[in-house]
N, C-alpha and C. Protein backbone atom coordinates (compact mmCIF):
# COMPACT_ATOMS: atom_id res chain seq x y z
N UNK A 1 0.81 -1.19 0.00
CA UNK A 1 0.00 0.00 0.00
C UNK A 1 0.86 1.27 0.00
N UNK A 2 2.32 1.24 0.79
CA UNK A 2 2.90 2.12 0.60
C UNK A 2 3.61 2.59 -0.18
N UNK A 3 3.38 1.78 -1.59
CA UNK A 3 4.52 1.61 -3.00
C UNK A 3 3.33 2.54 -3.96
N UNK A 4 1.82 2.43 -3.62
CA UNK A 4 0.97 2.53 -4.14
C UNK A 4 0.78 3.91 -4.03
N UNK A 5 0.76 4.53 -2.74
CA UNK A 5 0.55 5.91 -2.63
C UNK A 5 1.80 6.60 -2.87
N UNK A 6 2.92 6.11 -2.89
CA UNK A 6 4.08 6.70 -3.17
C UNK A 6 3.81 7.30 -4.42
N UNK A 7 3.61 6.11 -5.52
CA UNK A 7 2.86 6.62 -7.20
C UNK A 7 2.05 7.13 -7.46
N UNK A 8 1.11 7.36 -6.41
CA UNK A 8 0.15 8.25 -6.71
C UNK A 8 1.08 9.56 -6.35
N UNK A 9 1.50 9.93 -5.37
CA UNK A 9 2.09 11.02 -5.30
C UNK A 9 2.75 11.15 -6.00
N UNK A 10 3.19 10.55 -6.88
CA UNK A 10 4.95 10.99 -7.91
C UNK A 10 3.90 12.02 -9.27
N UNK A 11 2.70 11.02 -9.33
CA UNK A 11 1.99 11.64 -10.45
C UNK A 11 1.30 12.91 -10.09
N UNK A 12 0.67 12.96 -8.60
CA UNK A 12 0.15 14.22 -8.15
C UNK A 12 1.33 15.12 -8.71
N UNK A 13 2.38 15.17 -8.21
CA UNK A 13 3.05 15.94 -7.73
C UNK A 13 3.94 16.57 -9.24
N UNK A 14 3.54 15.50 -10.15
CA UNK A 14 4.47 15.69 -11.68
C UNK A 14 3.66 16.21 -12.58
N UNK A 15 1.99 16.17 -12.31
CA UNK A 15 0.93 16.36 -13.44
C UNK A 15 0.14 17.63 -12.56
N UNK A 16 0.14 19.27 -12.65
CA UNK A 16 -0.57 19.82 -12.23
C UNK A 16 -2.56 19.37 -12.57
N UNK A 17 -2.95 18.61 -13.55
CA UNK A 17 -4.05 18.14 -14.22
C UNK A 17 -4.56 17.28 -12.99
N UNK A 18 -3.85 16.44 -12.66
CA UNK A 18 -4.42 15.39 -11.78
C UNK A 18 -4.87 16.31 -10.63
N UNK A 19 -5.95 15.81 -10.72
CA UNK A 19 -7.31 16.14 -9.20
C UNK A 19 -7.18 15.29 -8.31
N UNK A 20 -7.15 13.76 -8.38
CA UNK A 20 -7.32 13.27 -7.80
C UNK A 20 -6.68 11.51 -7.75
N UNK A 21 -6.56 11.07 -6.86
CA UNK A 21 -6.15 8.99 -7.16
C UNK A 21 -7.03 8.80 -7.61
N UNK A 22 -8.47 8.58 -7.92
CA UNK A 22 -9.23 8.13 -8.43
C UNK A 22 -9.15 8.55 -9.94
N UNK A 23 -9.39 9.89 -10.37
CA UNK A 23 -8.93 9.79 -11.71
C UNK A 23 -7.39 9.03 -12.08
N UNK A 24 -6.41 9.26 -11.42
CA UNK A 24 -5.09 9.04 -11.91
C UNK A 24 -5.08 7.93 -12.22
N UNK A 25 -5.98 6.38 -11.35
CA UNK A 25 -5.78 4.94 -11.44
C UNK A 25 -6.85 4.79 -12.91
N UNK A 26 -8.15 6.05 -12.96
CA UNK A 26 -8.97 5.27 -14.03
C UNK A 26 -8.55 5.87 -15.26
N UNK A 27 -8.11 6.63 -15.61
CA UNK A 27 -7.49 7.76 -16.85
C UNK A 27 -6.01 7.69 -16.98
N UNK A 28 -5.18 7.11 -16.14
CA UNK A 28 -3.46 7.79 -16.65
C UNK A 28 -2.77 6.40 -17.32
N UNK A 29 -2.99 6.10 -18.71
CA UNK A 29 -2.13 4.91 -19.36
C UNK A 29 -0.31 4.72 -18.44
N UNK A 30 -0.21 5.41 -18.05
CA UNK A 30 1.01 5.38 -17.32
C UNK A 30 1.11 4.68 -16.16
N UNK A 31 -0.06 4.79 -15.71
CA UNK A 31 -0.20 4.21 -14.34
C UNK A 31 -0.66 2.70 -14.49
N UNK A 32 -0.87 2.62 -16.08
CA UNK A 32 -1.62 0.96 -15.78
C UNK A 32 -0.71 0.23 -16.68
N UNK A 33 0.12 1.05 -17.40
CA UNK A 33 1.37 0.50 -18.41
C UNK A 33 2.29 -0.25 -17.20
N UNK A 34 2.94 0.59 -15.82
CA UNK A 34 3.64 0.01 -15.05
C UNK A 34 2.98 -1.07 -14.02
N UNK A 35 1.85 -1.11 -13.76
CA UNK A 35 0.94 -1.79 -13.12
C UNK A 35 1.02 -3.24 -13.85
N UNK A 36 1.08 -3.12 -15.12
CA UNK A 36 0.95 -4.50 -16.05
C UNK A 36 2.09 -5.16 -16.55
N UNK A 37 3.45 -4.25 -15.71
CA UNK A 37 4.71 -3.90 -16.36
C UNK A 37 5.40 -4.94 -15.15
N UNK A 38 4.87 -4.43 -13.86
CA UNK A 38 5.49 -4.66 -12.41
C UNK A 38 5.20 -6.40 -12.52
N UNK A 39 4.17 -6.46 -13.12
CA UNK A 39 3.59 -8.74 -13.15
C UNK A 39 4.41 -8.88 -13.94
N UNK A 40 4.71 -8.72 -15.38
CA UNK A 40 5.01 -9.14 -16.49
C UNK A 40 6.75 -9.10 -16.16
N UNK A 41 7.41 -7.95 -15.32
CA UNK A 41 8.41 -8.40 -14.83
C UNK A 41 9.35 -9.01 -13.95
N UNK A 42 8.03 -9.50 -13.01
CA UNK A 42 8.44 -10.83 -11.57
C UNK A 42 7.89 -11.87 -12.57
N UNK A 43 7.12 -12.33 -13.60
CA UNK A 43 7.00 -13.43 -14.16
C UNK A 43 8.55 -13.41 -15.33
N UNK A 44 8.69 -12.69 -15.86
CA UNK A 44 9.70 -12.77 -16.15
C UNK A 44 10.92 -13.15 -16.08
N UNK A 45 11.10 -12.36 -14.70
CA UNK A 45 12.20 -12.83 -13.75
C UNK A 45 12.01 -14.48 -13.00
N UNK A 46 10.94 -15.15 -13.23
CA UNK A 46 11.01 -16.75 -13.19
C UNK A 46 10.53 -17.38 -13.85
N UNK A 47 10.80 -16.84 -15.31
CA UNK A 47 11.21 -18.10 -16.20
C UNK A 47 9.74 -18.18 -16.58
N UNK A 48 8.71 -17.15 -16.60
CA UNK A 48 7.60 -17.67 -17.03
C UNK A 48 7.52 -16.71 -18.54
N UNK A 49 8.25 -16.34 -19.69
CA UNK A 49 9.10 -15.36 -20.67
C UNK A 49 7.55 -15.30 -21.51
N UNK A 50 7.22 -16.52 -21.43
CA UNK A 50 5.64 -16.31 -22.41
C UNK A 50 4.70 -15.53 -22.65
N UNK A 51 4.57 -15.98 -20.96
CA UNK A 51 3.15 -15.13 -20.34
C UNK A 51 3.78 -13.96 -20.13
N UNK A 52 4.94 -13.19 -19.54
CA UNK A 52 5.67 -12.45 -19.02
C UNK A 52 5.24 -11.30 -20.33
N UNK A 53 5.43 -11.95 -21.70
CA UNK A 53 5.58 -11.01 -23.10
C UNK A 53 3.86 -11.19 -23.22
N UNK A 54 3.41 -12.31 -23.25
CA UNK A 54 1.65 -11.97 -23.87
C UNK A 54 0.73 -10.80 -22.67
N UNK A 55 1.50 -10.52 -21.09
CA UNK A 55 0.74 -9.35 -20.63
C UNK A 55 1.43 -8.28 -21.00
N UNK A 56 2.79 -8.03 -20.93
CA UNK A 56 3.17 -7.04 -21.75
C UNK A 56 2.62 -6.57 -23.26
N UNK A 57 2.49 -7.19 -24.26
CA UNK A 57 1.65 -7.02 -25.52
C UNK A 57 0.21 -6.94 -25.41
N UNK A 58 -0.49 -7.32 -23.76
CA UNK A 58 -1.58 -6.22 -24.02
C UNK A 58 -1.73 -5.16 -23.46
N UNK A 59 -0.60 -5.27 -22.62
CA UNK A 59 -0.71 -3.63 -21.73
C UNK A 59 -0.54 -2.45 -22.85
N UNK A 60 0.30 -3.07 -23.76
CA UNK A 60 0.53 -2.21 -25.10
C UNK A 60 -0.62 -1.88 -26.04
N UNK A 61 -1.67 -2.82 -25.97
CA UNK A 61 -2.22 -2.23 -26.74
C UNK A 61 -3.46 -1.70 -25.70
N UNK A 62 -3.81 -2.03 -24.51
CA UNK A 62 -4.59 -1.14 -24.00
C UNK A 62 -3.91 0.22 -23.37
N UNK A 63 -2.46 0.35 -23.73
CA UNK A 63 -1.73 1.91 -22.92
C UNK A 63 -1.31 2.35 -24.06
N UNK A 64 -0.82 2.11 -25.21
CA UNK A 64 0.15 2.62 -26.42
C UNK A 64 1.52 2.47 -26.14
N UNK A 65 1.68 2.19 -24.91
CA UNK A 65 3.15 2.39 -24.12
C UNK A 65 3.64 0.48 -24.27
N UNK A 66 4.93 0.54 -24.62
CA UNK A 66 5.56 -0.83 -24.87
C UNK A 66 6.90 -1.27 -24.17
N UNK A 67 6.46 -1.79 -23.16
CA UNK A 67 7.71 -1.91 -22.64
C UNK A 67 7.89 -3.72 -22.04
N UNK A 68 9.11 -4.00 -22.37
CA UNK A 68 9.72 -4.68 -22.81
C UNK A 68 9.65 -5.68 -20.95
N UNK A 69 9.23 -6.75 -20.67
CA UNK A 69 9.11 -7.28 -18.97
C UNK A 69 10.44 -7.78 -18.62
N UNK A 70 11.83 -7.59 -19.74
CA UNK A 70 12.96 -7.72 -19.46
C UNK A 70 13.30 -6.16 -18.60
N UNK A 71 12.79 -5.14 -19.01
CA UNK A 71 13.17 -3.90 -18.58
C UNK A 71 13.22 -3.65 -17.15
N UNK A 72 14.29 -3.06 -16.28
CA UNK A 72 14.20 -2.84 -15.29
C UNK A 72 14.24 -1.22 -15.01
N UNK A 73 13.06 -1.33 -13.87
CA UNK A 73 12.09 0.24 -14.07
C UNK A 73 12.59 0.56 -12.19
N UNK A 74 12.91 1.47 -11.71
CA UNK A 74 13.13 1.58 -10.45
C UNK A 74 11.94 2.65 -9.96
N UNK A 75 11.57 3.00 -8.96
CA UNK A 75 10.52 3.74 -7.83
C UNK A 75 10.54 5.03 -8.60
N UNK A 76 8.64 5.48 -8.50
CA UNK A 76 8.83 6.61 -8.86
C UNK A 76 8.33 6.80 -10.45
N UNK A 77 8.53 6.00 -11.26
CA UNK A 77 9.17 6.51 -12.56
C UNK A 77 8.08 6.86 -13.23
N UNK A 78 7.55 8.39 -13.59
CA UNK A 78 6.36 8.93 -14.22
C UNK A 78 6.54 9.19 -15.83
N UNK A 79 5.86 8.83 -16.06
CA UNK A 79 5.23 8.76 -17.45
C UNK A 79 3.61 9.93 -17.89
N UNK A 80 4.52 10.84 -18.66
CA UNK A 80 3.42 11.67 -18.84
C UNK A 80 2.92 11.63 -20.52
N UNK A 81 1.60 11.33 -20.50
CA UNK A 81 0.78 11.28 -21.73
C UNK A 81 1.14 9.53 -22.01
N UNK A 82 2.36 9.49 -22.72
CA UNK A 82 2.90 7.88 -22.87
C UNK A 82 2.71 7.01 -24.14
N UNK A 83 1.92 7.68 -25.05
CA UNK A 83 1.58 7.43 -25.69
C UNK A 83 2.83 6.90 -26.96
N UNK A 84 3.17 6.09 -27.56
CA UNK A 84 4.22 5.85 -28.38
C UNK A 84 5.72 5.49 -27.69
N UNK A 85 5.46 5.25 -26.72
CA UNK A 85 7.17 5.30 -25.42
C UNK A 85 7.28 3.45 -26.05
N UNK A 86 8.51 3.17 -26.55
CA UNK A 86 9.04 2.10 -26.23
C UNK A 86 10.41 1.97 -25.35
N UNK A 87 10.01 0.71 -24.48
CA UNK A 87 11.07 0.59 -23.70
C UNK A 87 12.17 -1.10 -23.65
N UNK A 88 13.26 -1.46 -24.46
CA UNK A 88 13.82 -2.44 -24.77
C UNK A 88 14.08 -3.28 -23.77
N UNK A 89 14.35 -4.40 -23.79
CA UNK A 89 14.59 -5.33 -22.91
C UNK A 89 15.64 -5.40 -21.85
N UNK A 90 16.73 -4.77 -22.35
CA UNK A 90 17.89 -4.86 -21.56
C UNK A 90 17.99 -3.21 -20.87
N UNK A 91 17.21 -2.60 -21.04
CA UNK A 91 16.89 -1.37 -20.14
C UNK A 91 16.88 -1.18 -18.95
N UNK A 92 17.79 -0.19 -18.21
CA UNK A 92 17.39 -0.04 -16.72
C UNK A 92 17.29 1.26 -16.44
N UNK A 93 15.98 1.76 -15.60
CA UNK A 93 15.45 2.95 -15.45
C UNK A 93 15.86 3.01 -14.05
N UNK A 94 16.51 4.26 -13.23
CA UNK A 94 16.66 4.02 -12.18
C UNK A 94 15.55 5.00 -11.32
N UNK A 95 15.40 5.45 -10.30
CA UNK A 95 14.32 6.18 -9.43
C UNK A 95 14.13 7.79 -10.14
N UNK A 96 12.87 8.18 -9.60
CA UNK A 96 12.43 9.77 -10.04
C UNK A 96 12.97 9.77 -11.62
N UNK A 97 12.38 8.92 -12.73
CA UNK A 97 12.44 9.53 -14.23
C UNK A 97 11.72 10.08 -14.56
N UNK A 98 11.40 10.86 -15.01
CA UNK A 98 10.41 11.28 -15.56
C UNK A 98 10.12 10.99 -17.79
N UNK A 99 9.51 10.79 -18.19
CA UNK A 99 9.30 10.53 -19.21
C UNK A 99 8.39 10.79 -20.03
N UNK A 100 8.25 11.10 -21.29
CA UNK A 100 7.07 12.08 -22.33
C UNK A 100 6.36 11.47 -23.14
N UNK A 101 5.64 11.50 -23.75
CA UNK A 101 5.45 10.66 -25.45
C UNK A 101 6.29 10.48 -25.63
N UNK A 102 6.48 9.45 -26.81
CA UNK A 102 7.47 9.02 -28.00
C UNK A 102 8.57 8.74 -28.04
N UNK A 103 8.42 8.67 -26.30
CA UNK A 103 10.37 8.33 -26.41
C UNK A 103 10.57 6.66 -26.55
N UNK A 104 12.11 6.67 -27.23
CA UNK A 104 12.28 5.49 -27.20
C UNK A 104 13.62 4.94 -27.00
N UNK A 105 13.96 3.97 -25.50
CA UNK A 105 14.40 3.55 -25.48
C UNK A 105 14.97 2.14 -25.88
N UNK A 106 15.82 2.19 -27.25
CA UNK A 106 15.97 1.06 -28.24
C UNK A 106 17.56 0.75 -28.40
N UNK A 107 17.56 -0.23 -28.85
CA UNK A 107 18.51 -0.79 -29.08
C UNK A 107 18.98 -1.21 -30.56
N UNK A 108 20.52 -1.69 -29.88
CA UNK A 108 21.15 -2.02 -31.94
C UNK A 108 21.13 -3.39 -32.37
N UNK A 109 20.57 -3.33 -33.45
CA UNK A 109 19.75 -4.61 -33.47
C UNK A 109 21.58 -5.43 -34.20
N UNK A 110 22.85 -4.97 -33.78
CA UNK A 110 23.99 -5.36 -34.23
C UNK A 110 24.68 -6.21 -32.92
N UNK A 111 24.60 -6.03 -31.90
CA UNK A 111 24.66 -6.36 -30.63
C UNK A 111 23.91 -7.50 -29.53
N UNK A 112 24.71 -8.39 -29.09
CA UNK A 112 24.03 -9.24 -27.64
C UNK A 112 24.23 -8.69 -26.74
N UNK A 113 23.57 -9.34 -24.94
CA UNK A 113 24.06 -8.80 -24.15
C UNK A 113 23.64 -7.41 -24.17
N UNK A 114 23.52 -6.90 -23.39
CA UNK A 114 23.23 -5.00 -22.75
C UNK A 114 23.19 -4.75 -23.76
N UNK A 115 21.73 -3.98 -24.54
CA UNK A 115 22.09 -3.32 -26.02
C UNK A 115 21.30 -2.22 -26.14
N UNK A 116 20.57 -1.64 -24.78
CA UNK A 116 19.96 -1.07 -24.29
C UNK A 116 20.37 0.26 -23.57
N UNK A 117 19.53 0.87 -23.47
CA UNK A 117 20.31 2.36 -22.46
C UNK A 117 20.31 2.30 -20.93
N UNK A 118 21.19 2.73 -19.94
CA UNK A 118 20.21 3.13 -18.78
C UNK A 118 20.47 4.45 -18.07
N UNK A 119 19.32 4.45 -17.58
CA UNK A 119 18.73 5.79 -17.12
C UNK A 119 19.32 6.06 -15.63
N UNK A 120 19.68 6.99 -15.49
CA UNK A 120 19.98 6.89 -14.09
C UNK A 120 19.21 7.49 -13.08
N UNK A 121 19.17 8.21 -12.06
CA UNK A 121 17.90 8.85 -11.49
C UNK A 121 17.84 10.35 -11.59
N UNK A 122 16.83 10.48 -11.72
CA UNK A 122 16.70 11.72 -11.86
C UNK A 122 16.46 12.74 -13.21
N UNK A 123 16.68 11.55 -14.42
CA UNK A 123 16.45 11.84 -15.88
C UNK A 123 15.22 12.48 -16.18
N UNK A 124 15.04 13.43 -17.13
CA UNK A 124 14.62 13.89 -17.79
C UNK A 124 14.43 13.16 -19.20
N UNK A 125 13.52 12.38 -19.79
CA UNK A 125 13.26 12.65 -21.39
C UNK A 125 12.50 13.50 -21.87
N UNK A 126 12.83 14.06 -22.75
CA UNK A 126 11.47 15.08 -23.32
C UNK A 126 10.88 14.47 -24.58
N UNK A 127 9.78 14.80 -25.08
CA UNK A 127 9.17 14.17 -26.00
C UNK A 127 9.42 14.06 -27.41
N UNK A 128 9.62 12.45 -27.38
CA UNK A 128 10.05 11.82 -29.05
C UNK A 128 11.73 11.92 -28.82
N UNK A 129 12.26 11.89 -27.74
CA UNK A 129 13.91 11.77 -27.81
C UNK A 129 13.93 10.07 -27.67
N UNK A 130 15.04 9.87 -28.71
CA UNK A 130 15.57 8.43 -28.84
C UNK A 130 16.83 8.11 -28.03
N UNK A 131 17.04 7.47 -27.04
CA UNK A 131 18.25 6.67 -26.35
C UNK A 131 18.48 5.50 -26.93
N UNK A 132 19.50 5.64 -28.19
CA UNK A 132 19.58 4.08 -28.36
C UNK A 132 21.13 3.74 -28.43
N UNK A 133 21.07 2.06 -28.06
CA UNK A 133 22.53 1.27 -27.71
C UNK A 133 22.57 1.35 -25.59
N UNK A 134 23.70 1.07 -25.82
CA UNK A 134 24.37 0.90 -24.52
C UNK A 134 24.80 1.91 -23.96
N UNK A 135 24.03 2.99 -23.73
CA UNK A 135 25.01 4.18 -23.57
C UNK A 135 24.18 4.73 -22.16
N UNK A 136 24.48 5.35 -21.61
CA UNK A 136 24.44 5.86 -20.07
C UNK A 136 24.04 7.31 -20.13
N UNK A 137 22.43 7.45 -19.38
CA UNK A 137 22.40 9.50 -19.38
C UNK A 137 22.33 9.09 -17.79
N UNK A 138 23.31 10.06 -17.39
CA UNK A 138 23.87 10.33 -16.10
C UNK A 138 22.82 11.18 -15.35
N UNK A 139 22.85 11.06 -13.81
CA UNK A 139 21.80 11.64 -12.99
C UNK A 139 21.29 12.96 -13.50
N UNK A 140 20.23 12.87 -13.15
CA UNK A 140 19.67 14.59 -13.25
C UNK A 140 20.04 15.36 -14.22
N UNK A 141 20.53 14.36 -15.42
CA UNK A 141 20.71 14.71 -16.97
C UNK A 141 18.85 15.22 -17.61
N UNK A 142 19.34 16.44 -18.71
CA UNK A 142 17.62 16.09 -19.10
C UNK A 142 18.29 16.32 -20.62
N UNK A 143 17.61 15.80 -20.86
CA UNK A 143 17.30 15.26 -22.75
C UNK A 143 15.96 15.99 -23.50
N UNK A 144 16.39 16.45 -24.28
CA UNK A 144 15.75 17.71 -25.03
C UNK A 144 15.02 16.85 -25.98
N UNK A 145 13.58 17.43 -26.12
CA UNK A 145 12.60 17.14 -27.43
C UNK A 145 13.07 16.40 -28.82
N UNK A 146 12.73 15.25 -28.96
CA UNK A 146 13.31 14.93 -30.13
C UNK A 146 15.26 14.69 -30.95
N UNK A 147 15.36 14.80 -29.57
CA UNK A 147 16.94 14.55 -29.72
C UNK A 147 17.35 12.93 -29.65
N UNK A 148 18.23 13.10 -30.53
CA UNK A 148 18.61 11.45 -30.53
C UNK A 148 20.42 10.87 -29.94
N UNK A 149 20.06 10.26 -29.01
CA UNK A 149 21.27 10.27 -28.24
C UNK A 149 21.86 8.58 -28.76
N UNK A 150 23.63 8.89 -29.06
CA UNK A 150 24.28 8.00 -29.39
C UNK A 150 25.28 7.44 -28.40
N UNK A 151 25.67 8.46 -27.59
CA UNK A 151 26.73 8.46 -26.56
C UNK A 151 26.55 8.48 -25.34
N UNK A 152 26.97 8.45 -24.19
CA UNK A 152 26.84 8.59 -23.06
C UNK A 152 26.95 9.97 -22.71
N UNK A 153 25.54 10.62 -21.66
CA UNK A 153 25.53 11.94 -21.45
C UNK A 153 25.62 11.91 -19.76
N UNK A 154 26.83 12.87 -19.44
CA UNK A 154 27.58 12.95 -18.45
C UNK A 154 26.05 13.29 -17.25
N UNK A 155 26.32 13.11 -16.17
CA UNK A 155 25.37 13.84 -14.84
C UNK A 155 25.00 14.91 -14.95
N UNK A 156 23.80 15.76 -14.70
CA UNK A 156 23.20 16.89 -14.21
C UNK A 156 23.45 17.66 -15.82
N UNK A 157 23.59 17.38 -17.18
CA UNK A 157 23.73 18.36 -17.84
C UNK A 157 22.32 18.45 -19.45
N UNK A 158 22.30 19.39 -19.88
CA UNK A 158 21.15 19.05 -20.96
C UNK A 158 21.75 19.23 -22.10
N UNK A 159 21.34 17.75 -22.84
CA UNK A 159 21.63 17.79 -24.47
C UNK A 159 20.50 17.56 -25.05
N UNK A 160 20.74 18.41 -26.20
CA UNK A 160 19.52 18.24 -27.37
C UNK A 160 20.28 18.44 -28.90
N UNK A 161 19.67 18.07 -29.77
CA UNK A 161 19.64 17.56 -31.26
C UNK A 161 20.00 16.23 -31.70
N UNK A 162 20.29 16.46 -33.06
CA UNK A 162 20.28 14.91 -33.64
C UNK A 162 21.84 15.39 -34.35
N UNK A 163 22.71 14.24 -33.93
CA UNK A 163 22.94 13.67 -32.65
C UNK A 163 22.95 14.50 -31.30
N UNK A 164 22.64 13.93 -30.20
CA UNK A 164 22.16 15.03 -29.54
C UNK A 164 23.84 15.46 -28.86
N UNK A 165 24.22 16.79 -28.12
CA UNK A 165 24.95 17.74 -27.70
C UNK A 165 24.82 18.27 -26.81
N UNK A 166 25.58 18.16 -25.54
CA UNK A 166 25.56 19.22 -24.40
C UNK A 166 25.27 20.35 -24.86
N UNK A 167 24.20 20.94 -24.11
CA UNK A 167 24.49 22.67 -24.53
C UNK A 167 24.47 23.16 -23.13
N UNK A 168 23.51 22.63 -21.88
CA UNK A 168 24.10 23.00 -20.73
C UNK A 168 24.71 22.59 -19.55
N UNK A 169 25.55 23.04 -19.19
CA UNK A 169 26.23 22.16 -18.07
C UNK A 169 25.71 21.99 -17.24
N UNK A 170 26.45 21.00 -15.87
CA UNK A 170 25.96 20.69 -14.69
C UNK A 170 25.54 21.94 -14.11
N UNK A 171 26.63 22.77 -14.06
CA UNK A 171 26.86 23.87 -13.08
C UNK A 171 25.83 25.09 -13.61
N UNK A 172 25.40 25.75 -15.12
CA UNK A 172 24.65 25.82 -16.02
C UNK A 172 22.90 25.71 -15.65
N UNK A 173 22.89 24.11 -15.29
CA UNK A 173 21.73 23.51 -14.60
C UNK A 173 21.26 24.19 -13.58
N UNK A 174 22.10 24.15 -12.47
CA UNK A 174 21.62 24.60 -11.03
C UNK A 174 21.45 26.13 -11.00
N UNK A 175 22.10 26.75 -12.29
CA UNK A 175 20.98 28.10 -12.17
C UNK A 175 19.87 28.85 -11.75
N UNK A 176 19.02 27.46 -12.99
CA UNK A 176 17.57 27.50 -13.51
C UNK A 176 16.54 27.27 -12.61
């Protein structure tokens, strides 16, 4: 119960829109994408890979949101709108992400083993930015609209374009 209100608060507290837990559990695809996300990845994790992928493929099509029951998602992690978000198998999201439409965390289809991004805490995606491969966005990094990231983006700083580019620093950050 206390994992439960925690998420409700992450979304109160991330979505000025939300009124209330009752709307947030019957209206927010976000909230029922990880809900269907959290089974599909303890079945996963024992060997049940079937069922693990056939509730994942319908959480997808009743959320739009696709994420992968190999993916590891840590506390917290809000999803706003959600609509078009894929998330790859070998993915690890760590606490407080926040996340937009269209993002997609993907991989190179050239690669075994880790081929995936991970997130560390405190990330920022903004909407329709691509993380793909093995590459690392560092804490309290935020990732700009539609930017497509190839490399690893250092802690606390914001890059955007294609390929995406620091433009502000850590220090830059704590301005704002």
């Amino acid at each position: 119960m206390k994992a439960f209100k925690e998420y409700m608060d992450t979304y109160k507290k991330n979505d000025p829109s939300a009124r209330s837990t009752l709307e947030i559990v019957l209206t927010y695809p976000g909230v029922w994408a990880m809900f269907y996300h959290r089974i599909a990845h303890f079945l996963y994790n024992h060997q049940l890979k079937l069922l693990a992928r056939m509730i994942s493929m319908h959480a997808r099509w009743l959320t739009g949101i696709e994420i992968h029951p190999g993916a590891t998602i840590g506390r917290r992690f809000f999803i706003d709108d959600g609509m078009g978000i894929v998330i790859g198998q070998t993915t690890i999201i760590g606490d407080d992400v926040l996340m937009f439409h269209g993002v997609t965390l993907g991989g190179r289809g050239d690669v075994t083993g880790k081929r995936h991004p991970t997130i560390e805490d405190g990330v920022l995606l903004s909407a329709h930015s691509q993380i793909i491969g093995n590459v690392t966005i560092g804490r309290k990094a935020k990732i700009g609209a539609s930017a497509v990231v190839l490399k690893d983006i250092p802690e606390g700083v914001t890059a955007v374009g294609v390929p995406a580019v620091v433009v502000k620093t850590k220090e830059e950050n704590q301005i704002i």
